[in-house]
C-alpha atoms as a PDB file:
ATOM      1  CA  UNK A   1     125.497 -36.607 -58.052  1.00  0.00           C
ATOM      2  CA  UNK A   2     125.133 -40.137 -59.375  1.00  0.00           C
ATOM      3  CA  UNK A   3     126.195 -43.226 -57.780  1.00  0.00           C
ATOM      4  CA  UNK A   4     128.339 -45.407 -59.443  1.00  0.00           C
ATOM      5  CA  UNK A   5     125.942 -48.795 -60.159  1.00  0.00           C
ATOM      6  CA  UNK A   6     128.727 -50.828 -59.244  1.00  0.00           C
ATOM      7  CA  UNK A   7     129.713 -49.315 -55.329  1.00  0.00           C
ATOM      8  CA  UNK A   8     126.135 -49.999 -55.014  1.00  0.00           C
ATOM      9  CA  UNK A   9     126.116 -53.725 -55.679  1.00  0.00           C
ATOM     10  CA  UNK A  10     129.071 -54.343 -53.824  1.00  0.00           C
ATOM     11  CA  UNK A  11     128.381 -57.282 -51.502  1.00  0.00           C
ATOM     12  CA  UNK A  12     129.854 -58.940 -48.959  1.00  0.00           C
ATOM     13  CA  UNK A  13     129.898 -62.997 -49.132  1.00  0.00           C
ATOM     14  CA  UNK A  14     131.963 -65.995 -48.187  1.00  0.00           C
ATOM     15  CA  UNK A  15     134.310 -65.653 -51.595  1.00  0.00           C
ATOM     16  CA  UNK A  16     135.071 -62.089 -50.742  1.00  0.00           C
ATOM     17  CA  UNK A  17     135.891 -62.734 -47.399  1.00  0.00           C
ATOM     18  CA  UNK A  18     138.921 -66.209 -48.406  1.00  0.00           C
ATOM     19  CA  UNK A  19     140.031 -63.428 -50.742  1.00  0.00           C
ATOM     20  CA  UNK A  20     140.695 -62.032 -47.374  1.00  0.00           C
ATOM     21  CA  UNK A  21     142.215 -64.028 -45.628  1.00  0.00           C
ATOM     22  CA  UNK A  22     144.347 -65.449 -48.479  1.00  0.00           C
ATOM     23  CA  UNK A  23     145.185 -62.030 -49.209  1.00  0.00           C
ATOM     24  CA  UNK A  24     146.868 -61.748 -45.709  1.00  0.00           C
ATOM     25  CA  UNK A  25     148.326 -64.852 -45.300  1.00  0.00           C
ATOM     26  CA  UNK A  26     151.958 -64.244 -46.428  1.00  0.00           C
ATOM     27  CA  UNK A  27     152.022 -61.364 -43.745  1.00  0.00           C
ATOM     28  CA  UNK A  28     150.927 -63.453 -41.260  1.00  0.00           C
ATOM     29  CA  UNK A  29     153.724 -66.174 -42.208  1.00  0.00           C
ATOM     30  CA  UNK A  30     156.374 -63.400 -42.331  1.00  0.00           C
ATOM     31  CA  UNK A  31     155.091 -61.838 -38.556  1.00  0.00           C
ATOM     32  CA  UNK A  32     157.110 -63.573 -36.398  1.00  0.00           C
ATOM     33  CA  UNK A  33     160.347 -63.192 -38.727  1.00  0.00           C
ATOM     34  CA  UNK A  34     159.790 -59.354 -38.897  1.00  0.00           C
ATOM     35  CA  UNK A  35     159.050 -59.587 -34.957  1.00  0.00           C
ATOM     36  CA  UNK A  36     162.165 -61.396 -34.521  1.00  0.00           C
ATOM     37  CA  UNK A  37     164.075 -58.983 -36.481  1.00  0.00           C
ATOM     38  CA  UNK A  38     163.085 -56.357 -34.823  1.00  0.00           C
ATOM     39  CA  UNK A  39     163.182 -56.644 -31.694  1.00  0.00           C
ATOM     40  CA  UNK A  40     159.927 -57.363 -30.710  1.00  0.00           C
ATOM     41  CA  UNK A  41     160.991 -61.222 -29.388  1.00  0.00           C
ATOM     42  CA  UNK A  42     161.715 -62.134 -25.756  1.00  0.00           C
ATOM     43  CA  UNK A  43     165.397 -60.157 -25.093  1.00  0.00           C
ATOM     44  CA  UNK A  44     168.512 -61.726 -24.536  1.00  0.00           C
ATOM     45  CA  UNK A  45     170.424 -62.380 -21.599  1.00  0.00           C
ATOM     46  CA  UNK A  46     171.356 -59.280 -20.201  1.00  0.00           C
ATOM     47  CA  UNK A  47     174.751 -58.511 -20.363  1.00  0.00           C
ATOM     48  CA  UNK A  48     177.204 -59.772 -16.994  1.00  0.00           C
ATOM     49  CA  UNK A  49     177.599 -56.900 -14.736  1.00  0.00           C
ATOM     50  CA  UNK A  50     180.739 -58.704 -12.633  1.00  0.00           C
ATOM     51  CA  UNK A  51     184.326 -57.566 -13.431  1.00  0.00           C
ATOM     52  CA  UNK A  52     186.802 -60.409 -15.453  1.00  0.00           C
ATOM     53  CA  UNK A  53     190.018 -60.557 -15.522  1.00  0.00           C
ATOM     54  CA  UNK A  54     191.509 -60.411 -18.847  1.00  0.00           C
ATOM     55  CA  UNK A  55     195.689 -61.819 -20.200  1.00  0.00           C
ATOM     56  CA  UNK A  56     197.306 -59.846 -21.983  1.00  0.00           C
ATOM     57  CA  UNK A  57     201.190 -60.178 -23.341  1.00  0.00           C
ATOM     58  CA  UNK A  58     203.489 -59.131 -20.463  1.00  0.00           C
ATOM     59  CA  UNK A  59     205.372 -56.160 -20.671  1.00  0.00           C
ATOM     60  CA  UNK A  60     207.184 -54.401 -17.807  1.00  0.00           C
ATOM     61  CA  UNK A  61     207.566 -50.791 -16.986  1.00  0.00           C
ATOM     62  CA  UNK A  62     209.611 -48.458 -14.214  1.00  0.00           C
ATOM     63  CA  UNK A  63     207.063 -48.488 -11.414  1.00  0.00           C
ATOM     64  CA  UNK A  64     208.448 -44.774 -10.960  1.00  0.00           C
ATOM     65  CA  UNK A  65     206.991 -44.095 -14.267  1.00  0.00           C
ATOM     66  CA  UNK A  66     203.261 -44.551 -12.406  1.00  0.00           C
ATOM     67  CA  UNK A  67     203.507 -41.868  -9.400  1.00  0.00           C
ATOM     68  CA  UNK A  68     200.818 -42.278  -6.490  1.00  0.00           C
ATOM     69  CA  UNK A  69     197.229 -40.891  -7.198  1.00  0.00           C
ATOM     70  CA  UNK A  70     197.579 -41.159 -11.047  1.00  0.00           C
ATOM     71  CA  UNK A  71     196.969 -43.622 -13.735  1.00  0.00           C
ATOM     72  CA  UNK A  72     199.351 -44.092 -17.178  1.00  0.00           C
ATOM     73  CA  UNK A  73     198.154 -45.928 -20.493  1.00  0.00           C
ATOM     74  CA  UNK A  74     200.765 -48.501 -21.511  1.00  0.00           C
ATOM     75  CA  UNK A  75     200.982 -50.461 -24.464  1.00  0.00           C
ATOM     76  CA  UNK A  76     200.962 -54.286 -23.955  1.00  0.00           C
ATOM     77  CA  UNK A  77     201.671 -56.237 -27.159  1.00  0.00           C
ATOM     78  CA  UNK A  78     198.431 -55.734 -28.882  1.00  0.00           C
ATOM     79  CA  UNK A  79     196.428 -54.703 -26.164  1.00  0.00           C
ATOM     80  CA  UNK A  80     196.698 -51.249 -24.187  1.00  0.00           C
ATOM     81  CA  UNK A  81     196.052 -51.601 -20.248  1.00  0.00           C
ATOM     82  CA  UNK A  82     195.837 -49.064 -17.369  1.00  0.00           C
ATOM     83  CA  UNK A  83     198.317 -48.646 -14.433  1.00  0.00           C
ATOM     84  CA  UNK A  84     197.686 -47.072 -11.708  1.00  0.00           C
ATOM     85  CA  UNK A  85     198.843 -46.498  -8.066  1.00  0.00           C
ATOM     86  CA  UNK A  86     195.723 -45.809  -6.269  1.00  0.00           C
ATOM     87  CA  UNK A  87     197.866 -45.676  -2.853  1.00  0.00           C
ATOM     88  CA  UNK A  88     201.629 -46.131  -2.272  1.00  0.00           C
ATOM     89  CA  UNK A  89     202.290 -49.551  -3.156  1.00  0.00           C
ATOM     90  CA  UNK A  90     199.215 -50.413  -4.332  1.00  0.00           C
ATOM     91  CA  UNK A  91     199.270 -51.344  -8.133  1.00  0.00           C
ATOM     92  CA  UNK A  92     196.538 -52.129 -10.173  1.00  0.00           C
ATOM     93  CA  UNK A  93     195.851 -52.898 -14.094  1.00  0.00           C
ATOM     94  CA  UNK A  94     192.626 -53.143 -16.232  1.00  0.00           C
ATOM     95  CA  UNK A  95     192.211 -53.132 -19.803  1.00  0.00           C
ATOM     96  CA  UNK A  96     191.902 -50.411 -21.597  1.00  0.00           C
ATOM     97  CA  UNK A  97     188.814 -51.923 -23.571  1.00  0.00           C
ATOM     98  CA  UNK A  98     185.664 -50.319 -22.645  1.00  0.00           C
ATOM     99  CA  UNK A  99     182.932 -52.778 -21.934  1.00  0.00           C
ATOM    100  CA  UNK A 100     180.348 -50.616 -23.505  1.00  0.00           C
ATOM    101  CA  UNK A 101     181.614 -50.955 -27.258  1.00  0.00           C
ATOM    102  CA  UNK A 102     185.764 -51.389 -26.569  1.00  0.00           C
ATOM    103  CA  UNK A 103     186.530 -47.968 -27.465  1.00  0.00           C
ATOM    104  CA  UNK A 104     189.937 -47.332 -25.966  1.00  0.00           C
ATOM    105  CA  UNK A 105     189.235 -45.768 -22.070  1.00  0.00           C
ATOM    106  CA  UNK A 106     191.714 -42.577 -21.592  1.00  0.00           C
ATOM    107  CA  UNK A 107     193.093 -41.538 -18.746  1.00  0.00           C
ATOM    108  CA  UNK A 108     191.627 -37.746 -18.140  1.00  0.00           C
ATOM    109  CA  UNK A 109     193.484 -37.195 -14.850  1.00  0.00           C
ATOM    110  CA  UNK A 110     194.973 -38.820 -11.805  1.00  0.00           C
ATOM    111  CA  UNK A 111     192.625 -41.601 -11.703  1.00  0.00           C
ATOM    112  CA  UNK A 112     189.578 -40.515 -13.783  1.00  0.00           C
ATOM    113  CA  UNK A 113     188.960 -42.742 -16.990  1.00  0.00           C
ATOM    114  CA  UNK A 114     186.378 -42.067 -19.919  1.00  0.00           C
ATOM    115  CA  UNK A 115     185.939 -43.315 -23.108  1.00  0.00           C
ATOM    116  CA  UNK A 116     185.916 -41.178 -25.867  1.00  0.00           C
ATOM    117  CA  UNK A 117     182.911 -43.056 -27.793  1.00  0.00           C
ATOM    118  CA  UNK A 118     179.937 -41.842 -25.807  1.00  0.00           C
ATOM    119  CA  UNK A 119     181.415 -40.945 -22.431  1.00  0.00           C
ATOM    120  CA  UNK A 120     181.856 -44.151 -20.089  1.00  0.00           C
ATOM    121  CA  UNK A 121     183.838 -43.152 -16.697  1.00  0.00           C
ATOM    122  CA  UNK A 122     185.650 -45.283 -15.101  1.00  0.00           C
ATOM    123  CA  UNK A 123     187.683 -45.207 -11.675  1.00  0.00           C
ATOM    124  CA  UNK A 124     191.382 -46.661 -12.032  1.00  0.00           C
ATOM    125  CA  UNK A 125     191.213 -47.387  -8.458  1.00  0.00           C
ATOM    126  CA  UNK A 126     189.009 -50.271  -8.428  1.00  0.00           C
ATOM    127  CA  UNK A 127     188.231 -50.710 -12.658  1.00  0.00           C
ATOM    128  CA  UNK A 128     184.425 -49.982 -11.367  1.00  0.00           C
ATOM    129  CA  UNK A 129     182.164 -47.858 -13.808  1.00  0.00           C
ATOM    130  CA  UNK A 130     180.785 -44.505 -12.759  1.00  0.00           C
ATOM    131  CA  UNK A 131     179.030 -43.264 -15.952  1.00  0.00           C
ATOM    132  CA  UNK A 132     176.861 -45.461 -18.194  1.00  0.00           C
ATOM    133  CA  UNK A 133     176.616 -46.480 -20.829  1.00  0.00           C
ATOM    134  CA  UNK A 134     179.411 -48.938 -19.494  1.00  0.00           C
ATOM    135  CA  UNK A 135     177.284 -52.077 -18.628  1.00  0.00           C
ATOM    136  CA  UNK A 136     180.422 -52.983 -16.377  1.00  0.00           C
ATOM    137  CA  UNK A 137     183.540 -52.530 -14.615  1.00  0.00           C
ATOM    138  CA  UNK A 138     186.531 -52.422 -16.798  1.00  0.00           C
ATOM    139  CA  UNK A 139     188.727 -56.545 -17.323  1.00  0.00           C
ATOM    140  CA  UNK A 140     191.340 -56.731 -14.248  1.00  0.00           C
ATOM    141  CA  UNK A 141     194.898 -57.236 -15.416  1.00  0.00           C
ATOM    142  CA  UNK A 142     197.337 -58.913 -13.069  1.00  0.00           C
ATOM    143  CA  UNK A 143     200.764 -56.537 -12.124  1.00  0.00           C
ATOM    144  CA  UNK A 144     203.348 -57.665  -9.560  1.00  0.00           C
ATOM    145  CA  UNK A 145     205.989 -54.930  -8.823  1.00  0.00           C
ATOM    146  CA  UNK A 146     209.646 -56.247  -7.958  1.00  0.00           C
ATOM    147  CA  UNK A 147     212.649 -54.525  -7.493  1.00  0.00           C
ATOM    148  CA  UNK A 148     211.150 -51.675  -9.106  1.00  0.00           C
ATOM    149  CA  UNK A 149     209.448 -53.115 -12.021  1.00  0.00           C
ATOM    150  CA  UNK A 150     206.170 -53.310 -12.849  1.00  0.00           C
ATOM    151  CA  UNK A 151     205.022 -56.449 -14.791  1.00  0.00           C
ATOM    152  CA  UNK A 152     201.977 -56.762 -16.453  1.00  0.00           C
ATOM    153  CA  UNK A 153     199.988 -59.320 -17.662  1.00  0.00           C
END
């Protein structure tokens, strides 16, 4: 086997070595945008972990129509919000937005919540999130019962 005259006179000097470093330059320039874009910068703020309280158009309802121990999905102008009458008496209203995407939260019985995206639970008692991914408890939504009548938002 011969060796190629040229590998052999391959040498190593102060132009080969700018041809270098020129020849890296634009990826050093683009780094930090392909850091940035990926991910690879400081993160964010992490998302709030405190319930809000959300408005929504006001609608009213039988209070009959929500029994003790059991949550109902009700339609509130645009929005849809959960009832529920954790105790007798009690009434209580969240949105029905999850706060890990805003899927729409179901009701899956008495006062169990999930949403049907990737599986955030939810408590209609108290709005508070049981299963991640939910970041947070689900948006209060203010309901006064009168004579009967539920009013929300």
């Amino acid at each position: 086997m011969t060796e190629h005259p040229a590998a052999a006179s391959v040498s190593v000097g102060p132009c080969t070595q700018r041809r270098t470093v020129l020849a890296a330059l634009p990826g050093i320039i683009l780094l930090p945008g392909i850091a940035s874009a990926c991910g690879m910068t400081e993160p964010a703020e992490p998302p709030s972990t405190v319930q809000q309280t959300t408005e929504v158009q006001a609608t009213s309802i039988p209070a009959a129509d929500v029994p003790v121990g059991t949550a109902k999905q009700v339609k509130s102008g645009d929005a849809t919000v959960i009832v529920a009458q954790p105790t007798q008496g009690e009434f209580v209203a969240y949105s029905a937005r999850c706060t890990h995407q805003g899927g729409t939260v179901q009701v899956v019985r008495d006062l169990h919540l999930r949403c049907p995206l990737h599986g955030a639970e939810y408590d209609a008692t108290d709005g508070s999130n049981t299963l991640a991914p939910a970041p947070r408890p689900l948006d209060v939504v203010p309901v006064t019962e009168s004579n009967g009548q539920l009013t929300i938002g």
